[in-house]
C-alpha atoms as a PDB file:
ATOM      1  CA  UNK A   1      14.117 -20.556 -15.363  1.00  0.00           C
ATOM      2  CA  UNK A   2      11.719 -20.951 -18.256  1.00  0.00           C
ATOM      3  CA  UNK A   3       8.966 -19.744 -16.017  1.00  0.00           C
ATOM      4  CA  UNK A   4      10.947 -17.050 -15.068  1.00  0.00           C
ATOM      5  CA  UNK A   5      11.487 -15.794 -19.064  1.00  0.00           C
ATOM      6  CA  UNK A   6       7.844 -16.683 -19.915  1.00  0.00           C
ATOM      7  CA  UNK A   7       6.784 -13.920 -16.716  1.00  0.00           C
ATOM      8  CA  UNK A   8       9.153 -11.422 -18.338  1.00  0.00           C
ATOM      9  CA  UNK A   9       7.222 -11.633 -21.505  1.00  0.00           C
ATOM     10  CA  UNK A  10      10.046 -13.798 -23.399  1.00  0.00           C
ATOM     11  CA  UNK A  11      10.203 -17.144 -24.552  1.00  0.00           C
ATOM     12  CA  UNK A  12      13.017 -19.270 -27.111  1.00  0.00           C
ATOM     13  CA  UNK A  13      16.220 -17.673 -26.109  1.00  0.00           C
ATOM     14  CA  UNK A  14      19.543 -19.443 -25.091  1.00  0.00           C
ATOM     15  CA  UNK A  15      20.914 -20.200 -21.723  1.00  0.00           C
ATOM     16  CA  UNK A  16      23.574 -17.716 -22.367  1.00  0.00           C
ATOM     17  CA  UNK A  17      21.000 -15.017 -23.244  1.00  0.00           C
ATOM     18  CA  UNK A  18      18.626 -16.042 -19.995  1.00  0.00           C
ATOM     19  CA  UNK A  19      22.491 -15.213 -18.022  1.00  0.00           C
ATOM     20  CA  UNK A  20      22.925 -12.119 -19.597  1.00  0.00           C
ATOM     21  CA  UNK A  21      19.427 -10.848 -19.798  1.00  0.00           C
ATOM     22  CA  UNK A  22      19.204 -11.387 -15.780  1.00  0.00           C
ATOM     23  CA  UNK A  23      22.401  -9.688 -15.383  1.00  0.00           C
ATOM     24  CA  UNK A  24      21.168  -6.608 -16.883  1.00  0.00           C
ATOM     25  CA  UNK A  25      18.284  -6.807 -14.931  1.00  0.00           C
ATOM     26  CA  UNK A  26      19.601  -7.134 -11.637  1.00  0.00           C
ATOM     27  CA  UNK A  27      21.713  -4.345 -12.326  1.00  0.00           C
ATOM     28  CA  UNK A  28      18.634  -2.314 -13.214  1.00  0.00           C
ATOM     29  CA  UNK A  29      16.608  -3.438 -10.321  1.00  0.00           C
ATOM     30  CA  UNK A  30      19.250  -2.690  -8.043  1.00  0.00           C
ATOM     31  CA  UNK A  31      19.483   0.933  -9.268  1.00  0.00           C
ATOM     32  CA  UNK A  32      16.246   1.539  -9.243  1.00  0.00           C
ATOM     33  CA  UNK A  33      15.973  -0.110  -5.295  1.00  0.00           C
ATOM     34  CA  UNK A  34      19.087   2.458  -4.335  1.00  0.00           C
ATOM     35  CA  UNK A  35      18.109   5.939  -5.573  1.00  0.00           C
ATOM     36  CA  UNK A  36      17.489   8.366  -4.412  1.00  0.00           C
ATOM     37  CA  UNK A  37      14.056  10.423  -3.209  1.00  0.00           C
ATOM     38  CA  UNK A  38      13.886  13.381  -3.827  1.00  0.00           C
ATOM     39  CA  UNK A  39      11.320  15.765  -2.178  1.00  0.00           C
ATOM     40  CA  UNK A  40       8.282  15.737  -0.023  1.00  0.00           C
ATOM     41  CA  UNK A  41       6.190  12.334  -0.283  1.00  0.00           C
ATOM     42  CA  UNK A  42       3.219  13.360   1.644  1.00  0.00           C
ATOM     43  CA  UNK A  43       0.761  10.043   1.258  1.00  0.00           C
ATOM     44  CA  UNK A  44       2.108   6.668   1.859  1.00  0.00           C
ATOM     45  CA  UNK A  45       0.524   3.289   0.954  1.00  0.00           C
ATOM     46  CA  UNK A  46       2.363   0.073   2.443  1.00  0.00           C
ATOM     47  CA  UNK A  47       1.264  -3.617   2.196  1.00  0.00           C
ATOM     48  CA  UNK A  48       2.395  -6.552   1.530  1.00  0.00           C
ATOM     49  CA  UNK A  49       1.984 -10.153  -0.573  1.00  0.00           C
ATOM     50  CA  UNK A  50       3.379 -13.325  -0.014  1.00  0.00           C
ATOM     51  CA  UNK A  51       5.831 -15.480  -2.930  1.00  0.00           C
ATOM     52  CA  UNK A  52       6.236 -18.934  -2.633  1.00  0.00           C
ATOM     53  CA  UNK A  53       9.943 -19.228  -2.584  1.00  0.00           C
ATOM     54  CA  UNK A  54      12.406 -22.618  -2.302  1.00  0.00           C
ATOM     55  CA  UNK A  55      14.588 -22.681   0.610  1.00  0.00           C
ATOM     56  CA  UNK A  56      16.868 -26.168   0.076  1.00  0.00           C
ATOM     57  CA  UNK A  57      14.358 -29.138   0.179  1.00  0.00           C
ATOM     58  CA  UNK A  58      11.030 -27.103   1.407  1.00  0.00           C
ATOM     59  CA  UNK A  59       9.016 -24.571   0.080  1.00  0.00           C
ATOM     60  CA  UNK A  60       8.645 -21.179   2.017  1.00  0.00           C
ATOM     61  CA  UNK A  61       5.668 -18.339   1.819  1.00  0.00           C
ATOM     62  CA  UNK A  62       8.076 -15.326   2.090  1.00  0.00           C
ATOM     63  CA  UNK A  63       6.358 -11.356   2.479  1.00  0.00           C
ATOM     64  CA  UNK A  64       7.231  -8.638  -0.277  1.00  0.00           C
ATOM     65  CA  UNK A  65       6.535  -5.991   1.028  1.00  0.00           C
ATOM     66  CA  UNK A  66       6.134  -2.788  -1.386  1.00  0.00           C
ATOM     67  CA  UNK A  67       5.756   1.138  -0.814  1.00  0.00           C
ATOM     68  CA  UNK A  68       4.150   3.664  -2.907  1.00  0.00           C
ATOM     69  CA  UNK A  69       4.092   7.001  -2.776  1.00  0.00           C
ATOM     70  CA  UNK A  70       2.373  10.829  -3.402  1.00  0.00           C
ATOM     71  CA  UNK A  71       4.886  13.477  -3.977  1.00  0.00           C
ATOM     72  CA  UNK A  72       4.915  16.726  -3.394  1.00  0.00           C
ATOM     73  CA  UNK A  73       3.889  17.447  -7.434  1.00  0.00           C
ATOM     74  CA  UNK A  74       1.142  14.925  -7.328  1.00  0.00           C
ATOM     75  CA  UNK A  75       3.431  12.289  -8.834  1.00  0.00           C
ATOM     76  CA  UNK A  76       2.733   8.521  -7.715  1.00  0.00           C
ATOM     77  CA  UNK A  77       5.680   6.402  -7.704  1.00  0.00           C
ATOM     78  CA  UNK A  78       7.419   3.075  -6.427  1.00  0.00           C
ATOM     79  CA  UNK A  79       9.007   4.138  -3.138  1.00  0.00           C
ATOM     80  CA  UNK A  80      10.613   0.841  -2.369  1.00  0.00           C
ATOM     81  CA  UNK A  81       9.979  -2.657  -2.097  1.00  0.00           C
ATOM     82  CA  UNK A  82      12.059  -5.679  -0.582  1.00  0.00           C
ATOM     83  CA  UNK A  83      11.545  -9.804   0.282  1.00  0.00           C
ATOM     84  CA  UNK A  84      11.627 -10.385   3.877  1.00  0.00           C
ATOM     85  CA  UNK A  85      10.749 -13.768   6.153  1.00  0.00           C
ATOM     86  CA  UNK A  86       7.462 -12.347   7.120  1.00  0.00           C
ATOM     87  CA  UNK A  87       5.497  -8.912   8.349  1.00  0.00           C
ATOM     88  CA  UNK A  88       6.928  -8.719  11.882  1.00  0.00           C
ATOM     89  CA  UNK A  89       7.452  -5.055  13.265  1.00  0.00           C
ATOM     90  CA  UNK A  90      11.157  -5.897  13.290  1.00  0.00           C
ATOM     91  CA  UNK A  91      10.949  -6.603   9.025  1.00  0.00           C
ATOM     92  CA  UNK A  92       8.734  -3.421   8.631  1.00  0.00           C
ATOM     93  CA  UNK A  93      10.907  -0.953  10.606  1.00  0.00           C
ATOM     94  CA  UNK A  94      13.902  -2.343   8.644  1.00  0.00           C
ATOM     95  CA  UNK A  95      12.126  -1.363   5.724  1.00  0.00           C
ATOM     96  CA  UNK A  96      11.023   1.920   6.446  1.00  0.00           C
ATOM     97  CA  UNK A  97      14.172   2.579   7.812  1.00  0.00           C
ATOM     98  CA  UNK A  98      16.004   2.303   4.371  1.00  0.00           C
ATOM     99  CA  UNK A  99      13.647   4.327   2.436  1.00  0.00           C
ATOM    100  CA  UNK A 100      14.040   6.811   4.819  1.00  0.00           C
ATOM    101  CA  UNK A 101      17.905   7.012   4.070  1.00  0.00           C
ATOM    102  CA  UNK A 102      16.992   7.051   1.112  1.00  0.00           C
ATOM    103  CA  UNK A 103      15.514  10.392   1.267  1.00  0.00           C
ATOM    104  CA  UNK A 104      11.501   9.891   2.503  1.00  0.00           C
ATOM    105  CA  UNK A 105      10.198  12.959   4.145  1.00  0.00           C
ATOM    106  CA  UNK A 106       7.300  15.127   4.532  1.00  0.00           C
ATOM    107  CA  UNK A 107       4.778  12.063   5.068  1.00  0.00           C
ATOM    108  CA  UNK A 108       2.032  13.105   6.302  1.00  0.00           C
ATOM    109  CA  UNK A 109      -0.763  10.311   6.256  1.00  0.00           C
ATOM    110  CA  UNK A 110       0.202   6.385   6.002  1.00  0.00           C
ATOM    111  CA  UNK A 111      -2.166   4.219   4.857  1.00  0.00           C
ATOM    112  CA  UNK A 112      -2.738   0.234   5.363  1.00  0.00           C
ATOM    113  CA  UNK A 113      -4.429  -2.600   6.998  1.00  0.00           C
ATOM    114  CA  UNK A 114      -4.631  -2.831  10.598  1.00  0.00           C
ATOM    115  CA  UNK A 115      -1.006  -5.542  10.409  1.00  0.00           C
ATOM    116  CA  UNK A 116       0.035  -5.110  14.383  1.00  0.00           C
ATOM    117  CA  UNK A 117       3.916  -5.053  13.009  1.00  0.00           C
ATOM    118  CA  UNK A 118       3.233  -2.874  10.229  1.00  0.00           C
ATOM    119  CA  UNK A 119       1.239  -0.341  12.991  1.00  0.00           C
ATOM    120  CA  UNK A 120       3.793  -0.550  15.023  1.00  0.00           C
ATOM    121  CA  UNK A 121       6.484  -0.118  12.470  1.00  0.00           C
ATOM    122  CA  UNK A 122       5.192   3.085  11.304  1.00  0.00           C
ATOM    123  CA  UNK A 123       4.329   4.366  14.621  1.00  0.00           C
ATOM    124  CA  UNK A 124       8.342   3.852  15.414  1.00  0.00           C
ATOM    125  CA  UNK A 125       9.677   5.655  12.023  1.00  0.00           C
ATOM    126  CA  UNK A 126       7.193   7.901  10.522  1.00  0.00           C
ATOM    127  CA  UNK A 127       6.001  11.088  12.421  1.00  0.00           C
ATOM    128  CA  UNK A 128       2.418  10.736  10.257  1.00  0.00           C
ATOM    129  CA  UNK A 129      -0.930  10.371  10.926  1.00  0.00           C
ATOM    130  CA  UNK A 130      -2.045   6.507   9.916  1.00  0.00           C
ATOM    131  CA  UNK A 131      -5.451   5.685   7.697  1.00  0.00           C
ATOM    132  CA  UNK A 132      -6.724   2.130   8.203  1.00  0.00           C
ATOM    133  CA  UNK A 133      -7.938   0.850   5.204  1.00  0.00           C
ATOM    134  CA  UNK A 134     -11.515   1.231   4.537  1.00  0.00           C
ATOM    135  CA  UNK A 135     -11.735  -1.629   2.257  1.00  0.00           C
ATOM    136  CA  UNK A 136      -9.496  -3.836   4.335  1.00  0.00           C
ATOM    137  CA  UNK A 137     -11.818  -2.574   7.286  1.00  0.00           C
ATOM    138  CA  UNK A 138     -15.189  -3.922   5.521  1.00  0.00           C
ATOM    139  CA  UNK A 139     -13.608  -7.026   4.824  1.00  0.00           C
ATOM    140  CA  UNK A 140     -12.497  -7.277   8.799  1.00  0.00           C
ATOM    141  CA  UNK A 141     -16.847  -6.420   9.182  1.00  0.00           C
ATOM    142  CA  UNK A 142     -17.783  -9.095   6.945  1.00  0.00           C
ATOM    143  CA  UNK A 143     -17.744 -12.223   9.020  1.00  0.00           C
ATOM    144  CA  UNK A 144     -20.306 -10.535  11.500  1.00  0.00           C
ATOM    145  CA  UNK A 145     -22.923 -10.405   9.486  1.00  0.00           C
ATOM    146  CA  UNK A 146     -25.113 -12.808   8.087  1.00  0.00           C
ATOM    147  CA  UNK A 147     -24.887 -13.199   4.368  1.00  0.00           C
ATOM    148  CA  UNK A 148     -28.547 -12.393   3.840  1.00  0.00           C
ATOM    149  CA  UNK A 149     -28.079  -8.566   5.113  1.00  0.00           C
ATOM    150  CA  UNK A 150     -24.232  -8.090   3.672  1.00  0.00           C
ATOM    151  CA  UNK A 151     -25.370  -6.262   0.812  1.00  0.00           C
ATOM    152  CA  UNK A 152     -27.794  -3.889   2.983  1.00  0.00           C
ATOM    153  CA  UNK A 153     -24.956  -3.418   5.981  1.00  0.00           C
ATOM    154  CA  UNK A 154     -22.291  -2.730   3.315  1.00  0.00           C
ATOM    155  CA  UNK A 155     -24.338   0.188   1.440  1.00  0.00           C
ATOM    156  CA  UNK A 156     -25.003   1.829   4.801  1.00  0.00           C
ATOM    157  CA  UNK A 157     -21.051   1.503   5.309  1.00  0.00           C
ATOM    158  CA  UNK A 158     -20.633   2.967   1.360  1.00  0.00           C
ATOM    159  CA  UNK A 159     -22.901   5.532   2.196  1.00  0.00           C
ATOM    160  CA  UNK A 160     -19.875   6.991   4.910  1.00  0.00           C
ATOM    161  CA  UNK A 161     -17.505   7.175   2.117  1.00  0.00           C
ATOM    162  CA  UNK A 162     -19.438   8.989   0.079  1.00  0.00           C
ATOM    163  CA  UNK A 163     -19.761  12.317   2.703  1.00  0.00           C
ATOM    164  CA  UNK A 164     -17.492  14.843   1.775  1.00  0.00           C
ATOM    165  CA  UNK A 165     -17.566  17.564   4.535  1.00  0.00           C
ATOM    166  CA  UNK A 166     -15.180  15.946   7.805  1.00  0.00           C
ATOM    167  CA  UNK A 167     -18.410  16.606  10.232  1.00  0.00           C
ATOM    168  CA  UNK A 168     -20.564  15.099   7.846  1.00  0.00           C
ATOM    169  CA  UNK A 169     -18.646  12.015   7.082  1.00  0.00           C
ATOM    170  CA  UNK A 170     -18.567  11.655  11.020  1.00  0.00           C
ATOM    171  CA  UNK A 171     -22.014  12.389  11.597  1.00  0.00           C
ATOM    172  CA  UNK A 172     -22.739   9.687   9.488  1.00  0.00           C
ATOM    173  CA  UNK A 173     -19.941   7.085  10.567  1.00  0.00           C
ATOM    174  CA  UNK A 174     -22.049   7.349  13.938  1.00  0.00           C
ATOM    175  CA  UNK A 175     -25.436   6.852  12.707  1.00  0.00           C
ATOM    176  CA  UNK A 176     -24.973   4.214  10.977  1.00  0.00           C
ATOM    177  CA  UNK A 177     -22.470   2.618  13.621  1.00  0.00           C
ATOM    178  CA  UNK A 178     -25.395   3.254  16.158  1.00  0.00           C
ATOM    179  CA  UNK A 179     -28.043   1.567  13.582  1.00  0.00           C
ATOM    180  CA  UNK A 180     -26.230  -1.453  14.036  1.00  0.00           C
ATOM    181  CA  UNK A 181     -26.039  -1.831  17.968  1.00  0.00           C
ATOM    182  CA  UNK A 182     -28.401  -3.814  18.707  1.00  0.00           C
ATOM    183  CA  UNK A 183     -28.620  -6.515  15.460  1.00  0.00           C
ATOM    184  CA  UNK A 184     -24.916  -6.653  15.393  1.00  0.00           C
ATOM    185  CA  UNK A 185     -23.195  -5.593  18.321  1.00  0.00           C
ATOM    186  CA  UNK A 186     -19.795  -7.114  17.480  1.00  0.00           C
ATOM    187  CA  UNK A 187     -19.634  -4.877  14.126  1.00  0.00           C
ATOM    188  CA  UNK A 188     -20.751  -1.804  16.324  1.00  0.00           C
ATOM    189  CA  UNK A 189     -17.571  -2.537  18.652  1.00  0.00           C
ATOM    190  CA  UNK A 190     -15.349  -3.131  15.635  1.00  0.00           C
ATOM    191  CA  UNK A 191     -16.565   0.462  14.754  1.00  0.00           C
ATOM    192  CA  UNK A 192     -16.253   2.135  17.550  1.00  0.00           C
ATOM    193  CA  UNK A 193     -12.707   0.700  17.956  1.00  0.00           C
ATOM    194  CA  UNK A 194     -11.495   1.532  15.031  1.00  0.00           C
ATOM    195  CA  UNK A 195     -13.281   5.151  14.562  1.00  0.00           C
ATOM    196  CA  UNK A 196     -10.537   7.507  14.729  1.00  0.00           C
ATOM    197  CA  UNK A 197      -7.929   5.042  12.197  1.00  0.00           C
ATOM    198  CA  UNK A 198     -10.951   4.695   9.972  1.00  0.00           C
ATOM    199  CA  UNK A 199     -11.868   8.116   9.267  1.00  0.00           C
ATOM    200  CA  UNK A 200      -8.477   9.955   9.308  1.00  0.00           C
ATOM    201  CA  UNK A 201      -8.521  10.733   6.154  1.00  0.00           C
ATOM    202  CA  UNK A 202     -10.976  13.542   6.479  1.00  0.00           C
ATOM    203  CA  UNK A 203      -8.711  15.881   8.029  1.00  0.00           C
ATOM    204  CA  UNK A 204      -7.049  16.167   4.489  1.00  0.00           C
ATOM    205  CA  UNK A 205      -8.113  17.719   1.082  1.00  0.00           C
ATOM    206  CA  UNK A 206     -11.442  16.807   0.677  1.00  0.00           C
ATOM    207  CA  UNK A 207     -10.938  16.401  -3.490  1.00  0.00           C
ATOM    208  CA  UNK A 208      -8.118  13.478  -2.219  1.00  0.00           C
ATOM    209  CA  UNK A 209     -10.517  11.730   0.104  1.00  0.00           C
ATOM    210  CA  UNK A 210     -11.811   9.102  -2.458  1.00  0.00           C
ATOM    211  CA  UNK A 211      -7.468   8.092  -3.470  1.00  0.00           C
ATOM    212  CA  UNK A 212      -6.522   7.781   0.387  1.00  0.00           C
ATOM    213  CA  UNK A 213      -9.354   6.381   2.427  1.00  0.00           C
ATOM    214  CA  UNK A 214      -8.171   2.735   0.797  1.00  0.00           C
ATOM    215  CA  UNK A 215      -4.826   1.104   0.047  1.00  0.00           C
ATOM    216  CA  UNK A 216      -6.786   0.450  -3.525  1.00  0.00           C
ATOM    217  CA  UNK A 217      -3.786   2.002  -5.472  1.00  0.00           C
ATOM    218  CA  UNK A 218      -1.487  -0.418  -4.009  1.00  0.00           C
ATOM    219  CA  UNK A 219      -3.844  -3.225  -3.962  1.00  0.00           C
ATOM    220  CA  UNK A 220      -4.132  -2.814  -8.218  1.00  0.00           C
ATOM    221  CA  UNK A 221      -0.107  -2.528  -7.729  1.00  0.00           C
ATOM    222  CA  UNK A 222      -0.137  -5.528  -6.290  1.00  0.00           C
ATOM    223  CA  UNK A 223      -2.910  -7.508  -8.487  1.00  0.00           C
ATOM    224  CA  UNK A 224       0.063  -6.954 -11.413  1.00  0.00           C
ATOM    225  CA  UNK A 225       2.745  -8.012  -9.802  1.00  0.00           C
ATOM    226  CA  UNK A 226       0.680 -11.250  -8.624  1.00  0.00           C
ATOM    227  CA  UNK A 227      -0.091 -11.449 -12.162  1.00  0.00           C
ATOM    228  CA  UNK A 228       3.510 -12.033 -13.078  1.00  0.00           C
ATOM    229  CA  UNK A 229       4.513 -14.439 -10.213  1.00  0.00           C
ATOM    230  CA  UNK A 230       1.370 -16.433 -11.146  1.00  0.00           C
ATOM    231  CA  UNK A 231       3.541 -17.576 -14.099  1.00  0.00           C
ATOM    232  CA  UNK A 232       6.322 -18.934 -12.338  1.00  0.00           C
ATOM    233  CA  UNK A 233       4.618 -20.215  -9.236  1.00  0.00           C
ATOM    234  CA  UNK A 234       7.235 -21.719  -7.088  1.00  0.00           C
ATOM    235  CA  UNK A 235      10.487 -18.843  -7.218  1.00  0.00           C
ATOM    236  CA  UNK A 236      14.279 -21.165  -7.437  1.00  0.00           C
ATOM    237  CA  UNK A 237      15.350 -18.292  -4.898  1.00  0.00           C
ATOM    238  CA  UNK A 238      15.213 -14.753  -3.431  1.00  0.00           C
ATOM    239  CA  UNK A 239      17.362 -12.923  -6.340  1.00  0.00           C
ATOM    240  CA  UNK A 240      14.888 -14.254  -8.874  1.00  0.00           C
ATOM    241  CA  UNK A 241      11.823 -13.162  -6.632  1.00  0.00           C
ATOM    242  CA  UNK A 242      13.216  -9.677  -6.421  1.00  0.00           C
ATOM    243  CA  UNK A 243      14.649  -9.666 -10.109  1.00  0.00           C
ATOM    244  CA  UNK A 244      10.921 -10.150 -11.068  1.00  0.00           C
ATOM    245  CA  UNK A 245       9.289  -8.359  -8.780  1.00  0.00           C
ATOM    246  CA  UNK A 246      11.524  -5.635  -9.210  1.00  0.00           C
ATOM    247  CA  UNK A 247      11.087  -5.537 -13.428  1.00  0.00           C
ATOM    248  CA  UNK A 248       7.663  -5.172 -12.733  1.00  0.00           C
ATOM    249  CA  UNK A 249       7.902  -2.289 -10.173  1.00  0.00           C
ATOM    250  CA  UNK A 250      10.165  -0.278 -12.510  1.00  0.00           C
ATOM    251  CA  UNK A 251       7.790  -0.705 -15.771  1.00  0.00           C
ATOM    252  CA  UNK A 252       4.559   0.605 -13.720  1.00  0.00           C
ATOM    253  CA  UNK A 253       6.637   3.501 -11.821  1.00  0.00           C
ATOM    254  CA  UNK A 254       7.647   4.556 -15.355  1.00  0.00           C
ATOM    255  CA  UNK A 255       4.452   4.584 -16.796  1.00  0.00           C
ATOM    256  CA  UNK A 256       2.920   6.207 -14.296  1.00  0.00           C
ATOM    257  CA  UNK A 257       5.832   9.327 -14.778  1.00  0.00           C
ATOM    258  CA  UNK A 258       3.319  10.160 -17.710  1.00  0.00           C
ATOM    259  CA  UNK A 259       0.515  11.492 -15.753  1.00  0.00           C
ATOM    260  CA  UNK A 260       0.153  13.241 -11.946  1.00  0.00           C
ATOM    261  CA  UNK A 261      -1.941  11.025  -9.793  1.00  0.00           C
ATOM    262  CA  UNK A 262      -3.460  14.219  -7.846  1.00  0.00           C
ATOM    263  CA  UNK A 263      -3.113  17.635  -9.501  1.00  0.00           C
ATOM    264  CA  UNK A 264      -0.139  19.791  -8.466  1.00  0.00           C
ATOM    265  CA  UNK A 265      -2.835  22.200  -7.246  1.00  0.00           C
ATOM    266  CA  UNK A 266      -4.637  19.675  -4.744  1.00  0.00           C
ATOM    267  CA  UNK A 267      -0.971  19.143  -3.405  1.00  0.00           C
ATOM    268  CA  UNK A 268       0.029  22.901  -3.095  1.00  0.00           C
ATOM    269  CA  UNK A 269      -3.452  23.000  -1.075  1.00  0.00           C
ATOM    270  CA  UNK A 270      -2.358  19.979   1.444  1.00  0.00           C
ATOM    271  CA  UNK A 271       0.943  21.474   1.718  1.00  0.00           C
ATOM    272  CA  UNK A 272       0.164  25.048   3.197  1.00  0.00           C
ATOM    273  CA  UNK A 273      -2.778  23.331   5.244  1.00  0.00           C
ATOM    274  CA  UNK A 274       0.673  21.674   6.885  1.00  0.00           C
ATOM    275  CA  UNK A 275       2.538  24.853   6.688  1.00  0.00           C
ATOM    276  CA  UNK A 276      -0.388  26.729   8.602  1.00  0.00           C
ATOM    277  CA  UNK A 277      -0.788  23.652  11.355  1.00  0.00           C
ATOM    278  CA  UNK A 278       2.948  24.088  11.955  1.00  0.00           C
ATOM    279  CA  UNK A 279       2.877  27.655  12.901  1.00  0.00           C
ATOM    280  CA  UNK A 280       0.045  27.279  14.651  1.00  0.00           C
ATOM    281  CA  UNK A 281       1.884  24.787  16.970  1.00  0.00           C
END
């Protein structure tokens, strides 16, 4: 429990304080898990980390599993977030599930790692396009390539990201896929595999590409909250996982109310793009 007041910030109050202070913050966290959402939410970013959590004599690596959001304003916030036993498909779709009675809609791109029950979990509850992480996608690349030509194979692969025009950033997805055949044929598979997930973002407003190609804003989410738990290590429960977890989430959703992630124009833009594809349909 003192590890738990130390995360919070807090240290040299009573047992009777620690009660009530974690009182009023379960209450808070549960609020903010339960309301409502309002609006479109056209990006989605989902992953996961894992909390080390005691389960009567052993010690158990347990997944939370977070969602952020793009609304229809530009806004970023905290969609949801929840402890379960690990990343299965069933865990995932349970998740998505709830946010969606919650009041998710109008998502139009997902994006994540390449987690076969997270893939198949949005496949089953979200009618949206999915964006493999770039980022997590290099790091999949890595192992296949000797470690004196990573740094030359990875600035052909930054080179990709740095296209703007859809054709373009195609045109050169292949190149440089095909300059690799032949010295590293298991990275030109992985490429060719993974072409379509990879690039998906560049059906979308080119002045978004560089916020949705990566699950970066979720990662830097997640390198906070990991921050926090750091503290206390080994978590007495679940309640006191989510309590913290949760504290967390609600301080960075609220400061990010202060400023629009994407301009309100560069949404409007996405928006009748969608509008226009529907008719056409």
């Amino acid at each position: 429990m003192d590890d738990l007041v130390k995360a919070f910030g807090m240290e040299g109050i009573s047992k009777s304080q620690v009660s009530s202070l974690c009182q009023e913050i379960d209450t808070k966290v549960k609020a903010f898990q339960d309301r409502p959402l309002e609006g479109e939410w056209p990006y989605v970013y989902l992953d996961a980390l894992y909390i080390k959590v005691r389960e009567l004599d052993r010690v158990v690596s347990k997944a939370c599993i977070i969602a952020i959001g793009v609304s229809e304003t530009g806004q970023r916030r905290i969609l949801g977030f929840a402890l379960k036993e690990n990343e299965s498909e069933i865990f995932w779709t349970e998740f998505l599930e709830s946010i969606k009675k919650r009041g998710l809609k109008g998502v139009q791109l997902v994006i994540s790692d390449a987690h076969s029950g997270l893939q198949g979990a949005i496949a089953k509850t979200l009618n949206a396009q999915w964006q493999r992480c770039w980022v997590h996608f290099m790091r999949n690349i890595l192992p296949h390539i000797p470690k004196s030509h990573m740094n030359e194979v990875m600035g052909l692969l930054r080179l990709i990201v740095r296209e703007e025009e859809p054709q373009e950033i195609q045109n050169r997805y292949r190149k440089v896929m095909d300059s690799l055949k032949s010295k590293y044929p298991k990275v030109y598979d992985k490429m060719k595999d993974a072409e379509e997930d990879v690039l998906a973002y560049r059906h979308f407003p080119k002045v978004h590409h560089r916020k949705i190609y990566s699950n970066n804003p979720l990662e830097r989410t997640n390198r906070e909250v990991r921050r926090r738990t750091n503290v206390v290590g080994i978590f007495p429960n679940d309640a006191s996982v989510l309590r913290l977890i949760g504290e967390v989430l609600h301080q960075i959703d609220e400061d990010w109310l202060q400023h629009n992630y994407m301009s309100p124009a560069s949404m409007q833009l996405l928006l009748n793009e969608s509008e226009i594809d529907n008719d056409s349909i």
